[in-house]
C-alpha atoms as a PDB file:
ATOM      1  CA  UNK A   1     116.917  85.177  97.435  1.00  0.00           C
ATOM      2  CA  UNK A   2     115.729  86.368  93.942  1.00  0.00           C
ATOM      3  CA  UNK A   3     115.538  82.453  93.312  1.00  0.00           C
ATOM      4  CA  UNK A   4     113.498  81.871  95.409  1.00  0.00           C
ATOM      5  CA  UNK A   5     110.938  84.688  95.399  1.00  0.00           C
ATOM      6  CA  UNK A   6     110.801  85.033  91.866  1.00  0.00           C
ATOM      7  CA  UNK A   7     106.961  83.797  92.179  1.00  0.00           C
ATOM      8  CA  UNK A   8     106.237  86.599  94.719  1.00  0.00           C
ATOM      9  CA  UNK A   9     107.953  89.742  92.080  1.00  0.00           C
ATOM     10  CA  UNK A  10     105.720  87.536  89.681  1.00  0.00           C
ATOM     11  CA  UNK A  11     102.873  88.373  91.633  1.00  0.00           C
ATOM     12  CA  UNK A  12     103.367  92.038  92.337  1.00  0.00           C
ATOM     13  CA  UNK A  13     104.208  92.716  88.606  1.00  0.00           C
ATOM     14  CA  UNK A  14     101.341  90.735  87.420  1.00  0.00           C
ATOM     15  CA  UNK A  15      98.497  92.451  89.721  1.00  0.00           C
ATOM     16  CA  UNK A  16     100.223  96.044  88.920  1.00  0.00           C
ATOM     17  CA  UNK A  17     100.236  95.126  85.304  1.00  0.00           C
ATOM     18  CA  UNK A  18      96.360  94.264  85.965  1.00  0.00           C
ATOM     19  CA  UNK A  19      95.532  97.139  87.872  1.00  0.00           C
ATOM     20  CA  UNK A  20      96.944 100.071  85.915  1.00  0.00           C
ATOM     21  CA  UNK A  21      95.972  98.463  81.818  1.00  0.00           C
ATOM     22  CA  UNK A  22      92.946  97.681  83.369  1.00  0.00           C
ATOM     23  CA  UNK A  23      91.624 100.792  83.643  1.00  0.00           C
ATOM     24  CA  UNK A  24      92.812 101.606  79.711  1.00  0.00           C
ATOM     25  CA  UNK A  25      91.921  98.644  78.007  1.00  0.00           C
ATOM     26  CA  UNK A  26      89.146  98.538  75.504  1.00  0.00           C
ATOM     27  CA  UNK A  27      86.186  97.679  76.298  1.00  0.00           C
ATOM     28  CA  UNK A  28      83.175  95.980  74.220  1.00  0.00           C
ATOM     29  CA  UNK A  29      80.208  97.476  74.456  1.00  0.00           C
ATOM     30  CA  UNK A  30      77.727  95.561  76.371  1.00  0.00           C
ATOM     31  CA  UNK A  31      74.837  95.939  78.620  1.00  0.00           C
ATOM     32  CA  UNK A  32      77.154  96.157  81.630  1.00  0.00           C
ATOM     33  CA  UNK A  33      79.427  98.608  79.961  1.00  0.00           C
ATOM     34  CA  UNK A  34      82.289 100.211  81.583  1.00  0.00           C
ATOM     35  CA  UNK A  35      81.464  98.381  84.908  1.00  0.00           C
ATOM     36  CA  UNK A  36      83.356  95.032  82.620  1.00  0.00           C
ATOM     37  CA  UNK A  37      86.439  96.223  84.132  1.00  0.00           C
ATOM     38  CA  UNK A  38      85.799  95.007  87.570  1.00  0.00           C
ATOM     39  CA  UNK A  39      85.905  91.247  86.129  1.00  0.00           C
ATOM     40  CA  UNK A  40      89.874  91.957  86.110  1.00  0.00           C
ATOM     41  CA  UNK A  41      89.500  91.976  89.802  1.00  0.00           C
ATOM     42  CA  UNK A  42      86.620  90.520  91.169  1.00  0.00           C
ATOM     43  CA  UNK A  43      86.441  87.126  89.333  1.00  0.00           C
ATOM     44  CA  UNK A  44      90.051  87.426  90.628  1.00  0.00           C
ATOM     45  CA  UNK A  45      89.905  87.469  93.941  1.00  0.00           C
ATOM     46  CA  UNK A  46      87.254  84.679  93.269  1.00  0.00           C
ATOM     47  CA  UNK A  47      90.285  82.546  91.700  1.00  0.00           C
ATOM     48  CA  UNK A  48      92.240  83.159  94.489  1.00  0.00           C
ATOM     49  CA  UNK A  49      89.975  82.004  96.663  1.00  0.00           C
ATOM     50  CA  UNK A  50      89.151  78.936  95.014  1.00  0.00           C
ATOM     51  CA  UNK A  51      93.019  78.041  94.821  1.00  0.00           C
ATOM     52  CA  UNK A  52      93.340  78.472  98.820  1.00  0.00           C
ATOM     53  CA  UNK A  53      90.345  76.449  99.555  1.00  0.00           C
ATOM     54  CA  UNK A  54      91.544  73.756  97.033  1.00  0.00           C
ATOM     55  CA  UNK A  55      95.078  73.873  98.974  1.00  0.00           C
ATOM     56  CA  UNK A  56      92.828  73.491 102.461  1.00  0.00           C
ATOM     57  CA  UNK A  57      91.279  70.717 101.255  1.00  0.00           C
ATOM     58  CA  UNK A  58      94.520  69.326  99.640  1.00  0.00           C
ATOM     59  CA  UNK A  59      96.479  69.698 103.262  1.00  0.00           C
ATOM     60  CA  UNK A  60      93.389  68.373 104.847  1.00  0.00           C
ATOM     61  CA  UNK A  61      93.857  64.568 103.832  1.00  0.00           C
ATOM     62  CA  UNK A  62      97.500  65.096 104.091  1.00  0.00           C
ATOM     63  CA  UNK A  63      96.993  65.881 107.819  1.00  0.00           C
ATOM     64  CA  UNK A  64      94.668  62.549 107.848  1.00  0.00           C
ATOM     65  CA  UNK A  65      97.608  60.740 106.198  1.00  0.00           C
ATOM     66  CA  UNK A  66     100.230  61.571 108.306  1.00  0.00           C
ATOM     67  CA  UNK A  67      98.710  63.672 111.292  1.00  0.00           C
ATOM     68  CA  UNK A  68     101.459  66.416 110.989  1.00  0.00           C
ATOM     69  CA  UNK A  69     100.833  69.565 112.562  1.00  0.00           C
ATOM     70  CA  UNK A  70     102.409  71.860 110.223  1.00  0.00           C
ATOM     71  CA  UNK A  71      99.986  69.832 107.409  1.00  0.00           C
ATOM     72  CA  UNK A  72      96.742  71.148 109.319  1.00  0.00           C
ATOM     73  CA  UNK A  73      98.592  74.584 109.677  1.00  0.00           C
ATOM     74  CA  UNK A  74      99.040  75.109 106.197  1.00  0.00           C
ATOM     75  CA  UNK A  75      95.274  73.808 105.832  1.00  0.00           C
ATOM     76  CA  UNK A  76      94.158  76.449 108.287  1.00  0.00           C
ATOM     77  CA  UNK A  77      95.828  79.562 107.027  1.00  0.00           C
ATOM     78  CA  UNK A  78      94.581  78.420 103.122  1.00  0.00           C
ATOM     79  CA  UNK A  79      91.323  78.735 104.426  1.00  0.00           C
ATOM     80  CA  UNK A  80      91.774  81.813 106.151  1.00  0.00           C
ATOM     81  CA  UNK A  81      93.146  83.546 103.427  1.00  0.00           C
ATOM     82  CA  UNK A  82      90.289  82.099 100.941  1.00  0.00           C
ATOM     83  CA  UNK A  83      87.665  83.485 103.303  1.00  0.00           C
ATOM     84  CA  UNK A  84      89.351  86.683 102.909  1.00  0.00           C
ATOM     85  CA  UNK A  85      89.848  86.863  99.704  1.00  0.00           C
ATOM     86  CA  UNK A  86      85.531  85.228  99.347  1.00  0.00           C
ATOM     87  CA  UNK A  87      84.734  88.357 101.386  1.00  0.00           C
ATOM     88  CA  UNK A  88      86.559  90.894  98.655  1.00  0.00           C
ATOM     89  CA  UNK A  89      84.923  89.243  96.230  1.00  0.00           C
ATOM     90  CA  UNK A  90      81.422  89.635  97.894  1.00  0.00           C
ATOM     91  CA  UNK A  91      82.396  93.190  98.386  1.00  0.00           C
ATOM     92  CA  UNK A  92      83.230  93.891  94.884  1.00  0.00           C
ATOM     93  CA  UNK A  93      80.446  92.122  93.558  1.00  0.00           C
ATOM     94  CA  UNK A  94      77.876  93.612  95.774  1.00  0.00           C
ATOM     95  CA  UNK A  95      79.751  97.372  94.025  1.00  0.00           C
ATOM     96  CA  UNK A  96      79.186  95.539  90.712  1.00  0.00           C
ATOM     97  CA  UNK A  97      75.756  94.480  91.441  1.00  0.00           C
ATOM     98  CA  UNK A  98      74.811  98.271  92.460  1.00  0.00           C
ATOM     99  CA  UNK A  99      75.703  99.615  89.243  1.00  0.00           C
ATOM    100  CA  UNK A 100      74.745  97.027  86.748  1.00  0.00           C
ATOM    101  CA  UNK A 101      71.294  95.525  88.887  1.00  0.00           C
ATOM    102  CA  UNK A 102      70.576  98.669  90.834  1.00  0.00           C
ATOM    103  CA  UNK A 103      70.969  96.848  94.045  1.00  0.00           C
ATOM    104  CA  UNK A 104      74.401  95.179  96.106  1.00  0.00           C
ATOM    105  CA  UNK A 105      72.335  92.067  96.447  1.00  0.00           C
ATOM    106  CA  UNK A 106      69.574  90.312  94.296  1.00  0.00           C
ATOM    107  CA  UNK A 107      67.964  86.678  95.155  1.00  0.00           C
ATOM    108  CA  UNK A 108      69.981  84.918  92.461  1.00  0.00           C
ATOM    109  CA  UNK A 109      71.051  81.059  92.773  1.00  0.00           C
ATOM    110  CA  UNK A 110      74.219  82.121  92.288  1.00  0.00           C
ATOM    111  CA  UNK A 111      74.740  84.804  94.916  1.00  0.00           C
ATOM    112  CA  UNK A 112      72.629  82.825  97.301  1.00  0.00           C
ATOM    113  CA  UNK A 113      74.719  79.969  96.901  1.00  0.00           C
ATOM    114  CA  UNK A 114      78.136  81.865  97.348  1.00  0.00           C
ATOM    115  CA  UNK A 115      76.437  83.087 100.547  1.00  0.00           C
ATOM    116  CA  UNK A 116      75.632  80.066 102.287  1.00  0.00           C
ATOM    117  CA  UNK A 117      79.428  78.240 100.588  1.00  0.00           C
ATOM    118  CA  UNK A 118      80.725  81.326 102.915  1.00  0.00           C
ATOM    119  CA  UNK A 119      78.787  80.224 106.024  1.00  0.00           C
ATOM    120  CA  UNK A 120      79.717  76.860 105.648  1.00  0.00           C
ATOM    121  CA  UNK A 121      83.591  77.795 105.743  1.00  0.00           C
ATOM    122  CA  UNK A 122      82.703  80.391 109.040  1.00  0.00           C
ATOM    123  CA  UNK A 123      81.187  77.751 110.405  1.00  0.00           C
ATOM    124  CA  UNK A 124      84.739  75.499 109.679  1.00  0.00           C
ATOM    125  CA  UNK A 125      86.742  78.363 111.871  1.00  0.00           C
ATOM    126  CA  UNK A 126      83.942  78.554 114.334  1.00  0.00           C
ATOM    127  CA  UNK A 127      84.424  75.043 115.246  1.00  0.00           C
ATOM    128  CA  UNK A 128      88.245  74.805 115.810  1.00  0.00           C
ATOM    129  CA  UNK A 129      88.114  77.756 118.207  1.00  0.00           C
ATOM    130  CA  UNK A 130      85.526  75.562 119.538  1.00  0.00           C
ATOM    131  CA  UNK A 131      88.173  72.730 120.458  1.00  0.00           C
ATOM    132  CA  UNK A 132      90.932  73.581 122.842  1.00  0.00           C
ATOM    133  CA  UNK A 133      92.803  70.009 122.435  1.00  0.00           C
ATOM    134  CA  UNK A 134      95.327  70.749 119.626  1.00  0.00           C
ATOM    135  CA  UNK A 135      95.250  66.736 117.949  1.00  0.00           C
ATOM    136  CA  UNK A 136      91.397  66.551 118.140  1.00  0.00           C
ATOM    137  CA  UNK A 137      90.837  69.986 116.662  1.00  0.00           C
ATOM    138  CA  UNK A 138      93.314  69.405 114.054  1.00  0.00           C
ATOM    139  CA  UNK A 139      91.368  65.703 113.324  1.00  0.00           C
ATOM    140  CA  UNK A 140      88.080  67.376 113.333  1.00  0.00           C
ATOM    141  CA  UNK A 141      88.932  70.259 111.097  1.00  0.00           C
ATOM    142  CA  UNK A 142      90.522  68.548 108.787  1.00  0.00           C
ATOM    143  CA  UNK A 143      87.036  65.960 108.702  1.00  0.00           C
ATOM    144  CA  UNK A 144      84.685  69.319 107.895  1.00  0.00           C
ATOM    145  CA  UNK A 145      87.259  71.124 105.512  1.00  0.00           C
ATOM    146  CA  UNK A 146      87.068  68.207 103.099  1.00  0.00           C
ATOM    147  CA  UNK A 147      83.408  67.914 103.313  1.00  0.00           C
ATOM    148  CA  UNK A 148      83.105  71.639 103.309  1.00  0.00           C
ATOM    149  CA  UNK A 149      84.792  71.900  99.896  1.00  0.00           C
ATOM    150  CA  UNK A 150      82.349  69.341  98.883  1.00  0.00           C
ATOM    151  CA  UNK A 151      79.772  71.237 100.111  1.00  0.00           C
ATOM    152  CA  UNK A 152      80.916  74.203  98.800  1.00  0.00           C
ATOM    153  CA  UNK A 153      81.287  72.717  95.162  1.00  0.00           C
ATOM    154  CA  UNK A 154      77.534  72.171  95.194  1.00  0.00           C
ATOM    155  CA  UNK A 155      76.167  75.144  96.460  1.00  0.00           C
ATOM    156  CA  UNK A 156      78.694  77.721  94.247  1.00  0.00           C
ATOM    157  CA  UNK A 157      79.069  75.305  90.741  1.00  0.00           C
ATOM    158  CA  UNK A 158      75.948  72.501  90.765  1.00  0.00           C
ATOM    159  CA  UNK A 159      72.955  74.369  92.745  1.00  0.00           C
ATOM    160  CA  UNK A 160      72.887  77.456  90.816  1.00  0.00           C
ATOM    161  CA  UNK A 161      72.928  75.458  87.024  1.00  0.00           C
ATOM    162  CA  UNK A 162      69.845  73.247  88.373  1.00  0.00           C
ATOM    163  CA  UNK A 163      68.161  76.051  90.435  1.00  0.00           C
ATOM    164  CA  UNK A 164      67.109  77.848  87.018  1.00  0.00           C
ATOM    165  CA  UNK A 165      68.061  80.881  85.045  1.00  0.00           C
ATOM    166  CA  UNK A 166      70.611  83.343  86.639  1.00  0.00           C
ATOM    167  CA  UNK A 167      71.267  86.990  86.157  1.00  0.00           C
ATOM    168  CA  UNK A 168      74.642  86.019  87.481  1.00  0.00           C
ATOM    169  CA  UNK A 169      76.821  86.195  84.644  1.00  0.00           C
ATOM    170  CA  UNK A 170      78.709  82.975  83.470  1.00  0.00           C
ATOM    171  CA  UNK A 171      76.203  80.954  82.117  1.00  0.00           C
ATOM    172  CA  UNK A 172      73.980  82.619  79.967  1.00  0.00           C
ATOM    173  CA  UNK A 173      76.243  85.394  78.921  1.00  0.00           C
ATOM    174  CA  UNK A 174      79.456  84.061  77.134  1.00  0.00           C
ATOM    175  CA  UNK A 175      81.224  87.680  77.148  1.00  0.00           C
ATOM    176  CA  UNK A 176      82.520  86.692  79.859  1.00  0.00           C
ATOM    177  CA  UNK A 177      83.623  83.785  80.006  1.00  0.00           C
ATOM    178  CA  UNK A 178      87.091  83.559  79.121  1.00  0.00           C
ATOM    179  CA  UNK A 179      87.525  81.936  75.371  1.00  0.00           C
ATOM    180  CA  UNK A 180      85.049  84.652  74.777  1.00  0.00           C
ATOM    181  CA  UNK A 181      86.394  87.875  76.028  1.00  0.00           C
ATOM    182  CA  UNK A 182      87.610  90.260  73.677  1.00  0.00           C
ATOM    183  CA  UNK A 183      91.481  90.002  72.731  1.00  0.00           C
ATOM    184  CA  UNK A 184      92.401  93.196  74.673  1.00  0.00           C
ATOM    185  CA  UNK A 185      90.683  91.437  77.976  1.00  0.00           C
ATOM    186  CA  UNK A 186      91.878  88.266  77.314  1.00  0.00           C
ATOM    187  CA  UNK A 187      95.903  90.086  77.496  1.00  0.00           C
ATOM    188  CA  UNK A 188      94.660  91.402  81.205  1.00  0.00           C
ATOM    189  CA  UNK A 189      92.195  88.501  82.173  1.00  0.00           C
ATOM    190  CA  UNK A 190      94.641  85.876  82.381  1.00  0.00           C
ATOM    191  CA  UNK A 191      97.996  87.487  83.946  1.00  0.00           C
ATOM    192  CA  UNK A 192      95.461  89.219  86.834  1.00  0.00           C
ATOM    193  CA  UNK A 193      93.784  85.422  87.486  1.00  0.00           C
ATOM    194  CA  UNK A 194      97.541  84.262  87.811  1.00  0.00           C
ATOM    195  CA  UNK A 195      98.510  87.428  89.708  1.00  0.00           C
ATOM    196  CA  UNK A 196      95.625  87.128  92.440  1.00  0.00           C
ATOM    197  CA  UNK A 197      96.004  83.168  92.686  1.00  0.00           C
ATOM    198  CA  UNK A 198     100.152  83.998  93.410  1.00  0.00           C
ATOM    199  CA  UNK A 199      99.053  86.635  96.004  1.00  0.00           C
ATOM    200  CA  UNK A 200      96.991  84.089  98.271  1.00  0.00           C
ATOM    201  CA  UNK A 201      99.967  81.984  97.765  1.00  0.00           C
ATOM    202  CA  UNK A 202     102.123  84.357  98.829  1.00  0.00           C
ATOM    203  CA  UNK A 203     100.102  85.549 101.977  1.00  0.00           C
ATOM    204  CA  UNK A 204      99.303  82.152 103.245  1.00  0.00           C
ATOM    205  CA  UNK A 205     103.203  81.987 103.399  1.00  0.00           C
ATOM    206  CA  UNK A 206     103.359  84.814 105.602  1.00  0.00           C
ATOM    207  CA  UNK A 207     100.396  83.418 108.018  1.00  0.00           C
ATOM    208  CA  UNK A 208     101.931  79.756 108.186  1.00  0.00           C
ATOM    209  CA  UNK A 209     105.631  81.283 108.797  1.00  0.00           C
ATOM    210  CA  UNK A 210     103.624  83.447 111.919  1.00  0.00           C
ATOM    211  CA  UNK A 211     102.656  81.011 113.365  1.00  0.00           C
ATOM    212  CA  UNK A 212     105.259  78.588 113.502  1.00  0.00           C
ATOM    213  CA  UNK A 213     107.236  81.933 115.191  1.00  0.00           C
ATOM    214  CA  UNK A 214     105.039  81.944 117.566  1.00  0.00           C
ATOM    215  CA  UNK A 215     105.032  78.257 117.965  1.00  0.00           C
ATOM    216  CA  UNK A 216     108.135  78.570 118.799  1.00  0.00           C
ATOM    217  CA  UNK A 217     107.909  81.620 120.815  1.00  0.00           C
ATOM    218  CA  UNK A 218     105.632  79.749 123.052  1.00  0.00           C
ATOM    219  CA  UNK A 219     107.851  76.391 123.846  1.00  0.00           C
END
């Protein structure tokens, strides 16, 4: 048992470790001050995310490979739990935003861009309830996840660097960016990235092994 769930301790330590030194940690002193902290958990979340839509897209063409069900589940949940975790993120941004901008929400390429990446993957769920024929949903979800990572690619990491300047940090403001965060971030930075990215592991686990129960359940 320990064997096997050593990733999901991993985890737990690793986002406990984050949360309690990362409200201790030093700080550098910058314009957005104490508020730095919240990089330990919202550009986390944001990882997370990214690693669950990469593992929808992923499971997508392996469903278009070999059209196996439990391929388009795992596809499903990822995305499910990366919309979740995209929503925390928003959430704790829009906090961040309030203290550092004076507002949750500024018109920024960046935060525009994360927006409408959102939408896109809403729209993704919105169509498979759409679909009551399980092979043809499964087909046609797994068409739009792959060209919704696409999509979301440009709007979150190409849009924003040709729209213009940002006030979103990470690409005018090297602090934080990783390589350039301050040894005492850097020792909570990485191990809460790794934590988060473990956790959406860990919960799509639970949402695929659900449904297969009730799979099950039902025939």
């Amino acid at each position: 048992m320990l064997k096997r769930d050593w990733w999901k301790l991993l985890s737990g330590a690793l986002l406990l470790y984050a949360i309690i030194v990362g409200f201790f940690v030093d700080i550098p002193d910058t314009m957005i001050q104490e508020t730095m902290r919240n990089l330990f958990y919202h550009v986390g979340m944001w990882f997370g995310m990214m690693a669950m839509l990469l593992t929808g897209f992923i499971f997508s063409l392996r469903y278009l490979q070999k059209f196996d069900e439990d391929e388009d589940l795992v596809a499903v949940e990822a995305v499910n739990v990366g919309l979740m975790f995209g929503f925390l993120g928003l959430f704790t941004g829009m906090i961040w935003a309030n203290f550092t901008w004076g507002s949750p929400w500024v018109k920024d390429p960046k935060l525009n861009g994360a927006a409408v990446g959102m939408f896109i993957y809403l729209a993704y769920m919105i169509l498979r309830g759409s679909i009551d024929d399980v092979h043809k949903r499964a087909k046609v979800g797994a068409v739009y996840n792959i060209f919704a990572f696409f999509l979301w690619i440009v709007f979150v990491m190409v849009l924003p660097r040709l729209a213009g300047d940002s006030i979103h940090p990470g690409k005018d403001s090297p602090p934080v960016l990783p390589m350039h965060l301050e040894p005492s971030m850097r020792i909570v930075f990485y191990p809460a990235m790794v934590g988060w990215i473990l956790l959406g592991f860990w919960i799509m686990n639970i949402r695929v092994r659900i449904r297969k129960a009730q799979k099950n359940i039902e025939y």
